[in-house]
C-alpha atoms as a PDB file:
ATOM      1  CA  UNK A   1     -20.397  24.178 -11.453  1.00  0.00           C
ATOM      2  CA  UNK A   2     -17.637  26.316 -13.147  1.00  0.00           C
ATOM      3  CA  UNK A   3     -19.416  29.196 -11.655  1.00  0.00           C
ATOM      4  CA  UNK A   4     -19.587  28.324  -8.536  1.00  0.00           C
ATOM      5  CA  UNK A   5     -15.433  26.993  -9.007  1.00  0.00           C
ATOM      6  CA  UNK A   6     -14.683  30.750 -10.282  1.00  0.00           C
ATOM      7  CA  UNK A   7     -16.332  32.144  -7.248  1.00  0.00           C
ATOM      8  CA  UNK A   8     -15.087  29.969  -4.639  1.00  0.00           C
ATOM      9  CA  UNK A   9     -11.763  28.172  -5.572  1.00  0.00           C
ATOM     10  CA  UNK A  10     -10.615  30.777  -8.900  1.00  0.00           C
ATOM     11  CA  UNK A  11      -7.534  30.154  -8.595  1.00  0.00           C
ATOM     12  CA  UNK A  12      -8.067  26.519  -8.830  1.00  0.00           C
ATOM     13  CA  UNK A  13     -10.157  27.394 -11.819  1.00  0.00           C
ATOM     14  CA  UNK A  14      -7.197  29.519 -13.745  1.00  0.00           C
ATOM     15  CA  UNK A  15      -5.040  26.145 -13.121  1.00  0.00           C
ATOM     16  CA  UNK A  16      -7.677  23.513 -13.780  1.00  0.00           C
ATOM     17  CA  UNK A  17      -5.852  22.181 -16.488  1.00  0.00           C
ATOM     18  CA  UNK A  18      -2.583  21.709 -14.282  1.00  0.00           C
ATOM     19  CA  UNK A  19      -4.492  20.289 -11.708  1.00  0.00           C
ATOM     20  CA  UNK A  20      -6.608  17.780 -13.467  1.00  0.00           C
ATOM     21  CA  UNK A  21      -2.634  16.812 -14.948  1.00  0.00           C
ATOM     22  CA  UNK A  22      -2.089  16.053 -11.010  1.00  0.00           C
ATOM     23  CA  UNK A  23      -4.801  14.232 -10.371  1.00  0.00           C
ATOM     24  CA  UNK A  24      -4.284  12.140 -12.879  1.00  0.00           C
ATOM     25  CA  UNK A  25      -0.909  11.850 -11.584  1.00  0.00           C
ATOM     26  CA  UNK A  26      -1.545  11.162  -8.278  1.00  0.00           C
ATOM     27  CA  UNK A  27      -3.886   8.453  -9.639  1.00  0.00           C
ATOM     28  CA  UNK A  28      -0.936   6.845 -11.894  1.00  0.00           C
ATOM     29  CA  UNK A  29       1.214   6.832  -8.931  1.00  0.00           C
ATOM     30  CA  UNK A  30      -0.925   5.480  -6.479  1.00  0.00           C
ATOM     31  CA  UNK A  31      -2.097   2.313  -9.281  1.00  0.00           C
ATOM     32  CA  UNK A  32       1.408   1.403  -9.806  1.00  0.00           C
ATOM     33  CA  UNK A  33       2.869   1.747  -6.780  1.00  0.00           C
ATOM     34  CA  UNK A  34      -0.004  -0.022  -5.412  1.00  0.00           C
ATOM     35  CA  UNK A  35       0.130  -3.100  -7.591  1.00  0.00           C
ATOM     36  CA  UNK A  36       3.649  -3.359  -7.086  1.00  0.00           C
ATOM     37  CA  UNK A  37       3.460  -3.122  -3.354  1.00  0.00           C
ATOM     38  CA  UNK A  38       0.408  -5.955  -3.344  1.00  0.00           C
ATOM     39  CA  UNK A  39       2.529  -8.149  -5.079  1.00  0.00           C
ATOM     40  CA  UNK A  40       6.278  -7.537  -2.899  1.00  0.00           C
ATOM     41  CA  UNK A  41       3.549  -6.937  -0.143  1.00  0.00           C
ATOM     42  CA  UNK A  42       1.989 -10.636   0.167  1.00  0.00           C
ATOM     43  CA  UNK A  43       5.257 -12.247  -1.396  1.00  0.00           C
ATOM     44  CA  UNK A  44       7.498 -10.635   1.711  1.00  0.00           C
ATOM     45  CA  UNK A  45       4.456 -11.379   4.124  1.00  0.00           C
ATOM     46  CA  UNK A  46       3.856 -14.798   3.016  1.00  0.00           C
ATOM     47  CA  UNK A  47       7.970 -15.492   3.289  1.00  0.00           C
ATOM     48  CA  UNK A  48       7.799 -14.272   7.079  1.00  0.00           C
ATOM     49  CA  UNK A  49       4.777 -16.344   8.164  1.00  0.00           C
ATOM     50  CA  UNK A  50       6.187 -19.671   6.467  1.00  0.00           C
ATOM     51  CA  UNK A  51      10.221 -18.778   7.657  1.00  0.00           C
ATOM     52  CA  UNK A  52       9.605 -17.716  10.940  1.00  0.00           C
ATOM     53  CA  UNK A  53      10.187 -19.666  14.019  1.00  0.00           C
ATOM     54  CA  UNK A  54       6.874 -22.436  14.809  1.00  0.00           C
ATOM     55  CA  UNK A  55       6.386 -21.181  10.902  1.00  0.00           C
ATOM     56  CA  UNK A  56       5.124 -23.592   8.672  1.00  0.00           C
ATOM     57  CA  UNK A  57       8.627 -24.068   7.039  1.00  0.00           C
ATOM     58  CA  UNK A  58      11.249 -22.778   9.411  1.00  0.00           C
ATOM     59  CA  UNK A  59      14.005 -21.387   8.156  1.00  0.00           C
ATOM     60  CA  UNK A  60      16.112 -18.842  10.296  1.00  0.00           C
ATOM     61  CA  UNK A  61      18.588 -17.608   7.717  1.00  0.00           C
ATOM     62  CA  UNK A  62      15.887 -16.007   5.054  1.00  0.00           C
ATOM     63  CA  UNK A  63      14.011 -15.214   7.914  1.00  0.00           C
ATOM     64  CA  UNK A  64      16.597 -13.190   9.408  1.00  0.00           C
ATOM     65  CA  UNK A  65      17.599 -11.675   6.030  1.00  0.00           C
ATOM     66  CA  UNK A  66      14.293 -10.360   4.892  1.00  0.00           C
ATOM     67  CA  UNK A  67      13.093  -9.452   8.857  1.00  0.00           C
ATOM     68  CA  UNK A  68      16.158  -7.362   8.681  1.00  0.00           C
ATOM     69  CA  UNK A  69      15.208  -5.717   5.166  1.00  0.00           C
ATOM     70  CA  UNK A  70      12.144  -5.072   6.587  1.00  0.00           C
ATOM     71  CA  UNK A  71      13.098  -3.254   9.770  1.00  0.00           C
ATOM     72  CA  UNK A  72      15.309  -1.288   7.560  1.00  0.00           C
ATOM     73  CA  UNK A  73      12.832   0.186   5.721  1.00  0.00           C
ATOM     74  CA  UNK A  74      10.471   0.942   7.608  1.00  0.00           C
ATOM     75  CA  UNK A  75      12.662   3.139  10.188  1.00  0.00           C
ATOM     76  CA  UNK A  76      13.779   5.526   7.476  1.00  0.00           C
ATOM     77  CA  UNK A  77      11.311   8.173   7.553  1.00  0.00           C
ATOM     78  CA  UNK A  78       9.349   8.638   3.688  1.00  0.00           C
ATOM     79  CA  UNK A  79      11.393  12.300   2.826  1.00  0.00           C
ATOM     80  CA  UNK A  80      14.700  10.826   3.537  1.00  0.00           C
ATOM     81  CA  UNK A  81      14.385   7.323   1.768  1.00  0.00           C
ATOM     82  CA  UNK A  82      13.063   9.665  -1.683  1.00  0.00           C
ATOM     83  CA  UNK A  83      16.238  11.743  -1.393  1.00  0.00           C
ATOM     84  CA  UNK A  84      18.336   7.989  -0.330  1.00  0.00           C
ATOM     85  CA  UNK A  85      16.810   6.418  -3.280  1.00  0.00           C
ATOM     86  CA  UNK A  86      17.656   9.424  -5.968  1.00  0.00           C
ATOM     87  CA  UNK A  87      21.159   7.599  -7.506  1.00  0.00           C
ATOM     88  CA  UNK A  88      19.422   4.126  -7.156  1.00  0.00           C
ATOM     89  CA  UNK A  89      15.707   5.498  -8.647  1.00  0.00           C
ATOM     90  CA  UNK A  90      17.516   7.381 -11.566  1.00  0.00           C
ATOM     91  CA  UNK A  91      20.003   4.171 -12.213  1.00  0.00           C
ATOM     92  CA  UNK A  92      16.935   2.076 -12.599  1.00  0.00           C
ATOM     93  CA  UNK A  93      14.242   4.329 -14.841  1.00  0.00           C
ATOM     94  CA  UNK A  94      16.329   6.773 -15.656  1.00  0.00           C
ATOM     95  CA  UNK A  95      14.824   9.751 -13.812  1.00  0.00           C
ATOM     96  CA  UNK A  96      14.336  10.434  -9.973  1.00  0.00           C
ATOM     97  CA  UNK A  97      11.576  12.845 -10.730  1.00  0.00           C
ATOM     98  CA  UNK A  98       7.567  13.003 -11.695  1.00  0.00           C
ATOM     99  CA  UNK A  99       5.165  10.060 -11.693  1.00  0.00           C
ATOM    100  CA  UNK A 100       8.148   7.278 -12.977  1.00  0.00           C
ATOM    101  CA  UNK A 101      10.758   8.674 -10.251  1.00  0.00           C
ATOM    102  CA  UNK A 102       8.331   8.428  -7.845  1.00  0.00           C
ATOM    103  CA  UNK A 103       7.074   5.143  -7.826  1.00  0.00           C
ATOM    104  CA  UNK A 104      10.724   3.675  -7.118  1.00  0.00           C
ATOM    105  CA  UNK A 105      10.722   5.259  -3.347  1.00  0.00           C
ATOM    106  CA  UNK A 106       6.775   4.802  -2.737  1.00  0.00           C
ATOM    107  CA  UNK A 107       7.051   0.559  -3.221  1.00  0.00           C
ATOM    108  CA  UNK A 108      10.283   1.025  -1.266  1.00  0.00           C
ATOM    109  CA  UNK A 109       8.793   3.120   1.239  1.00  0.00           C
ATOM    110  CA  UNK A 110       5.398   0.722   1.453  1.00  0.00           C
ATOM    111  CA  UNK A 111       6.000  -2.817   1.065  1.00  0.00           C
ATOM    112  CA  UNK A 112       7.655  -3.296   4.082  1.00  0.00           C
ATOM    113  CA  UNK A 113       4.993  -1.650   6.024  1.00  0.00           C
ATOM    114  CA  UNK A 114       2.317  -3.950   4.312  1.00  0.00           C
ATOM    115  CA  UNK A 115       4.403  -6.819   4.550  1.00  0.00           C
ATOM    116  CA  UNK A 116       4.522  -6.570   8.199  1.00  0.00           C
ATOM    117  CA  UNK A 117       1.122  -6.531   8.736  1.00  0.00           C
ATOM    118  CA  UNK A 118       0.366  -9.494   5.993  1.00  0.00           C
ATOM    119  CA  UNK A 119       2.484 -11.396   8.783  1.00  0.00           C
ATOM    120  CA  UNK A 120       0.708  -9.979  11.688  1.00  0.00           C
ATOM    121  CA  UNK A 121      -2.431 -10.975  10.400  1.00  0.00           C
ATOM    122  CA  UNK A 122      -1.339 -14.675   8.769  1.00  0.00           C
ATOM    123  CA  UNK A 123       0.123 -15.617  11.936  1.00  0.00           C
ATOM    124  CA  UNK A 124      -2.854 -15.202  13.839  1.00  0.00           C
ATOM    125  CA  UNK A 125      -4.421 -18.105  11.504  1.00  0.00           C
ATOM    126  CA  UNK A 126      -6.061 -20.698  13.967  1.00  0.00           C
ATOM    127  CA  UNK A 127      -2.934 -23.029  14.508  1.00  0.00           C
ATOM    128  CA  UNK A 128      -5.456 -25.994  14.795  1.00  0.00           C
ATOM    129  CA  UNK A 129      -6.272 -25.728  11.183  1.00  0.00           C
ATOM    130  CA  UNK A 130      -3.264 -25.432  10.157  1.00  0.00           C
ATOM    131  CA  UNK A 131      -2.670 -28.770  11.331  1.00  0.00           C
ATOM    132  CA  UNK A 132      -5.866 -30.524  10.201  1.00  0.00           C
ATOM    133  CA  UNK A 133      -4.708 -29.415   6.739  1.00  0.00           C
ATOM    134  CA  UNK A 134      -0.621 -30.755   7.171  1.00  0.00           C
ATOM    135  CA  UNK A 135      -2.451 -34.030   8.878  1.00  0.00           C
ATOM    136  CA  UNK A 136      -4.402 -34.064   5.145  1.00  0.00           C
ATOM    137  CA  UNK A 137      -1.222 -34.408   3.411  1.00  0.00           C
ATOM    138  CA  UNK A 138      -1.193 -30.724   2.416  1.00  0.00           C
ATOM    139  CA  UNK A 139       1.821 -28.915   1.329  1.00  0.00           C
ATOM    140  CA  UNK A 140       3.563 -25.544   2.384  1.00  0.00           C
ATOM    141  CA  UNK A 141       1.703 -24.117  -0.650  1.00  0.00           C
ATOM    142  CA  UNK A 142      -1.715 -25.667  -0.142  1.00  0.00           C
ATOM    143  CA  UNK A 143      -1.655 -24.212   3.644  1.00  0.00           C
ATOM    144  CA  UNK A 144      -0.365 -21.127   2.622  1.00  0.00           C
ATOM    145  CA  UNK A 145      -3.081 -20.497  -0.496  1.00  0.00           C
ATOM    146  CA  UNK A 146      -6.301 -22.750   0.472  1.00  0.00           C
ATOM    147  CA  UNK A 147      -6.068 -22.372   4.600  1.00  0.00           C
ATOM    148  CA  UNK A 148      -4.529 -19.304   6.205  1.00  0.00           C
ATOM    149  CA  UNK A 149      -5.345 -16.675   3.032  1.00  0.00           C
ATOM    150  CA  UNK A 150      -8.364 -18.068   3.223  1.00  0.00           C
ATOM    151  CA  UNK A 151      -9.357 -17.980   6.686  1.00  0.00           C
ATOM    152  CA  UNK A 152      -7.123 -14.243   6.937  1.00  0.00           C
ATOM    153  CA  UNK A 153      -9.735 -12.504   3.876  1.00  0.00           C
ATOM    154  CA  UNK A 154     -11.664  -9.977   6.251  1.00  0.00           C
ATOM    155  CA  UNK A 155      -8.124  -9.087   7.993  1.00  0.00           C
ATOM    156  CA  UNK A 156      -6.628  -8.765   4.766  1.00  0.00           C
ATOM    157  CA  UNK A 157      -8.905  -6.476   2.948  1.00  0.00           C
ATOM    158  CA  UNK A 158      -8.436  -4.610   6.528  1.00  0.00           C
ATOM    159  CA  UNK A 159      -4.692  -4.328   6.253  1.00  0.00           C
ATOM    160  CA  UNK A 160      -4.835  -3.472   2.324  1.00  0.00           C
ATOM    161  CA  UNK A 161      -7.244  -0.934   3.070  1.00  0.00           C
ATOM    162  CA  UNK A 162      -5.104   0.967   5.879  1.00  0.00           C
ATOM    163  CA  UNK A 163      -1.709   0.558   3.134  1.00  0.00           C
ATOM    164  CA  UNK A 164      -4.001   2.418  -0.175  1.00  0.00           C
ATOM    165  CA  UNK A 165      -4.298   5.286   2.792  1.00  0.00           C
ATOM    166  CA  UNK A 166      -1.148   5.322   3.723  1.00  0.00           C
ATOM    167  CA  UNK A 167       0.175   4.988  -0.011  1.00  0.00           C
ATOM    168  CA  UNK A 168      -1.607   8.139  -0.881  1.00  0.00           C
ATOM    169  CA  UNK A 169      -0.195   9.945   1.572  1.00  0.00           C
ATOM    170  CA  UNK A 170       3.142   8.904   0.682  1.00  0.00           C
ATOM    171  CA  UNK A 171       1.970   9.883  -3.198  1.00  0.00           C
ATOM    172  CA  UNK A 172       1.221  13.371  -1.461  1.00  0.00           C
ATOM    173  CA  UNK A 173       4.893  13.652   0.686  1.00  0.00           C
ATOM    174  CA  UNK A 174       6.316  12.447  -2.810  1.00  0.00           C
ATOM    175  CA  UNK A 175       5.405  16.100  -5.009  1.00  0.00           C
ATOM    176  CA  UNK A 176       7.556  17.808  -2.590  1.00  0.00           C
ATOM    177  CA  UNK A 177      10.555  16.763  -3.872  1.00  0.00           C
ATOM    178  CA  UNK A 178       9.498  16.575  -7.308  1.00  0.00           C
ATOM    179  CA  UNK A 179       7.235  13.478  -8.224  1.00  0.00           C
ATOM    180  CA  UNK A 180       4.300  15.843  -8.903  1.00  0.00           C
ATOM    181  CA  UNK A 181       0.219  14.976  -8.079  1.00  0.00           C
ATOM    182  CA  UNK A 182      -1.769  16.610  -5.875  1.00  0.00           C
ATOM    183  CA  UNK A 183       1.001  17.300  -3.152  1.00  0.00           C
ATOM    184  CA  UNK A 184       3.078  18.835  -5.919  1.00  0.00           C
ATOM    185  CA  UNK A 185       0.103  20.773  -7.400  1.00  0.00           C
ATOM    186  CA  UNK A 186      -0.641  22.135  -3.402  1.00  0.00           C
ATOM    187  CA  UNK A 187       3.047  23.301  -2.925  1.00  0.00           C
ATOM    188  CA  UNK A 188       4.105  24.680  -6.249  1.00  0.00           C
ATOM    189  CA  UNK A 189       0.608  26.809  -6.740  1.00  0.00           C
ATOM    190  CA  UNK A 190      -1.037  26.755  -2.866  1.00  0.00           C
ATOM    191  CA  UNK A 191       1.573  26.835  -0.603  1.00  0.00           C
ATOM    192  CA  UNK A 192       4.817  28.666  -3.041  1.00  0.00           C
ATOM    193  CA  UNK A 193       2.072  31.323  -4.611  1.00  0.00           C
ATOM    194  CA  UNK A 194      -0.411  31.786  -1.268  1.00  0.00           C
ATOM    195  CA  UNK A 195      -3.252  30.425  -3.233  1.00  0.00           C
ATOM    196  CA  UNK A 196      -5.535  29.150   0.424  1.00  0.00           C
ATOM    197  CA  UNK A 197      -7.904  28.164  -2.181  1.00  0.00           C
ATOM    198  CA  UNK A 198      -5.666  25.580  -3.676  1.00  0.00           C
ATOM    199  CA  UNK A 199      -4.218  23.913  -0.799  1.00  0.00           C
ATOM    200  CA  UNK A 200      -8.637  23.838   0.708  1.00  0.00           C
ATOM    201  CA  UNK A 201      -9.246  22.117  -2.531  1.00  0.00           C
ATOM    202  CA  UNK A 202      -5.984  19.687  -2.726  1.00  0.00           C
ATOM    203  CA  UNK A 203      -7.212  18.193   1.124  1.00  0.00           C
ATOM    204  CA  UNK A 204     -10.464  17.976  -0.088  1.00  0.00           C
ATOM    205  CA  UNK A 205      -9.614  15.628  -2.860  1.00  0.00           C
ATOM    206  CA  UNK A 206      -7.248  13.375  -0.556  1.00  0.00           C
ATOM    207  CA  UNK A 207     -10.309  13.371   1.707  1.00  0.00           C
ATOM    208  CA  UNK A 208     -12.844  12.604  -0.694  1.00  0.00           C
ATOM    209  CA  UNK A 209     -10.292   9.960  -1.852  1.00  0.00           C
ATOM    210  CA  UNK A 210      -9.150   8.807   1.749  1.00  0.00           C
ATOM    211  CA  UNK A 211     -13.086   8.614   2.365  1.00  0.00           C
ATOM    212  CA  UNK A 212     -13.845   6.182  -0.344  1.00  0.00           C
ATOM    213  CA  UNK A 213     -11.078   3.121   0.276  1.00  0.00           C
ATOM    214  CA  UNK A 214     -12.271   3.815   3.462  1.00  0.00           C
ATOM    215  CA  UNK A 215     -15.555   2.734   2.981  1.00  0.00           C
ATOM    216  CA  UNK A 216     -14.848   0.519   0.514  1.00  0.00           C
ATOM    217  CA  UNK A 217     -12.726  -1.311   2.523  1.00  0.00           C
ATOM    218  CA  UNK A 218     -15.036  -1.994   5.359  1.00  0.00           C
ATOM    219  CA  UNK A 219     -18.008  -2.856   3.342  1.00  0.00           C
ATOM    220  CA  UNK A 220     -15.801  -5.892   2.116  1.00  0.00           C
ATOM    221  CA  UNK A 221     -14.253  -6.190   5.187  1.00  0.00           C
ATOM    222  CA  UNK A 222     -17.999  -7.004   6.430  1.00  0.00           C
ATOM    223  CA  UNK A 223     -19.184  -8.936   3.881  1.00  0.00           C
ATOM    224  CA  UNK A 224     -16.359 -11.410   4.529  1.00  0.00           C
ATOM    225  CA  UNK A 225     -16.417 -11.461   7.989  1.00  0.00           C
ATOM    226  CA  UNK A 226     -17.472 -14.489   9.714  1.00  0.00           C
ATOM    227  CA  UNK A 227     -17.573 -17.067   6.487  1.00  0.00           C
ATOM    228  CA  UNK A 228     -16.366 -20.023   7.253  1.00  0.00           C
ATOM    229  CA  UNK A 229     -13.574 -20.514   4.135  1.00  0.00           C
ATOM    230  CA  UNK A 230     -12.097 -23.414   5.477  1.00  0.00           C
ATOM    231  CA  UNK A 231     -13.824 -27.125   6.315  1.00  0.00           C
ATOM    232  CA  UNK A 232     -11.388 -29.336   8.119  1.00  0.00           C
ATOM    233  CA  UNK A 233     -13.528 -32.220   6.625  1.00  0.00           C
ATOM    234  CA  UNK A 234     -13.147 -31.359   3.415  1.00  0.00           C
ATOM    235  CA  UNK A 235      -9.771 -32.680   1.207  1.00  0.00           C
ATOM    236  CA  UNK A 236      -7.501 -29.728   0.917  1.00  0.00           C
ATOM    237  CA  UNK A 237      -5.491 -30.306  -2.248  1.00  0.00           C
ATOM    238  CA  UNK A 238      -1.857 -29.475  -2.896  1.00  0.00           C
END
């Protein structure tokens, strides 16, 4: 293997060392900012459905506030919101720059997206169940958590998959203004230094990665399909 690395990619091989650092950059970003953007992800999501008009709670006010946050967001294109976000990133960890910098713009520049599509897919719960739970005597919570999640799983794991791909892009757009990784690692020593070798072996490794959420994705995405996770004749609990 290092032989065949010296004779094909050696100029990845004279910087293994820095690029291993980015991968495991790249890898730190993409967990963090990932976990984070799950959690603001379904929280924002899961406010829409229940706010929004014929919602199961309607509320127009937080609606409109966090619809408008949203649309905010996501029209600022991923470059500009890092270089928007540099007073606000540094005020809050101190540093607008390498893995810690970085993750600051990426939730900012993801959540919305996901959140958008946790609401796309949660609305298009079966209304009908939706009902035969609130006729049950179940909650905003116990609709919320034991119906339309529930019934939503397959479209879910489909709409997480599609943000991890996205989010590693944005990890990739990130190193060019400093957050490091892989798109860092491809500028500073493919790009900067003409090393073709480099930049071939950084898009492998976002392929390779790309590749496996990919497939990992629909393999759950199948295995959920079609399982019936909620029995109107069943007692759904609050």
């Amino acid at each position: 293997m290092p032989a065949f690395l010296k004779s094909w990619a050696p100029n990845v091989w004279a910087y293994r060392v820095k690029f291993l650092a980015s991968v495991e950059a790249t890898a730190q970003m993409f967990l963090i900012a990932g976990a984070f953007t799950l959690l603001c992800g379904f929280f924002f999501g899961i406010l829409l459905t229940v706010t929004r008009k014929g919602g199961i709670r309607p509320n127009a006010a937080l609606f409109r506030v966090v619809d408008t946050f949203i649309n905010i967001f996501r029209s600022i294109p991923f470059v500009i919101l890092l270089i928007f976000l540099i007073p606000f990133t540094r005020a809050l960890v101190g540093t607008a720059i390498g893995v810690k910098g970085a993750v600051v713009p990426l939730v900012f520049g993801a959540v919305p997206f996901f959140a958008r599509q946790v609401e796309t897919v949660l609305v298009g719960v079966d209304p009908g169940k939706i009902e035969a739970a609130r006729s049950m005597g179940s909650g905003t919570a116990g609709i919320v958590f034991r119906v339309c999640l529930p019934e939503a799983v397959p479209e879910l794991i489909r709409v997480v998959t599609i943000t991890a791909i996205s989010l590693i892009g944005l990890t990739s757009m990130a190193g060019a203004v400093g957050a490091g990784g892989i798109g860092g690692f491809a500028i500073n020593y493919g790009q900067n230094l003409h090393h073709q070798d480099i930049v071939n072996v950084c898009v492998a490794a976002l392929l390779v990665a790309v590749s496996l959420l990919q497939a990992l994705g629909s393999m759950m995405a199948r295995r959920t399909t079609n399982r019936r996770l909620f029995r109107p004749g069943l007692r759904v609990r609050r």
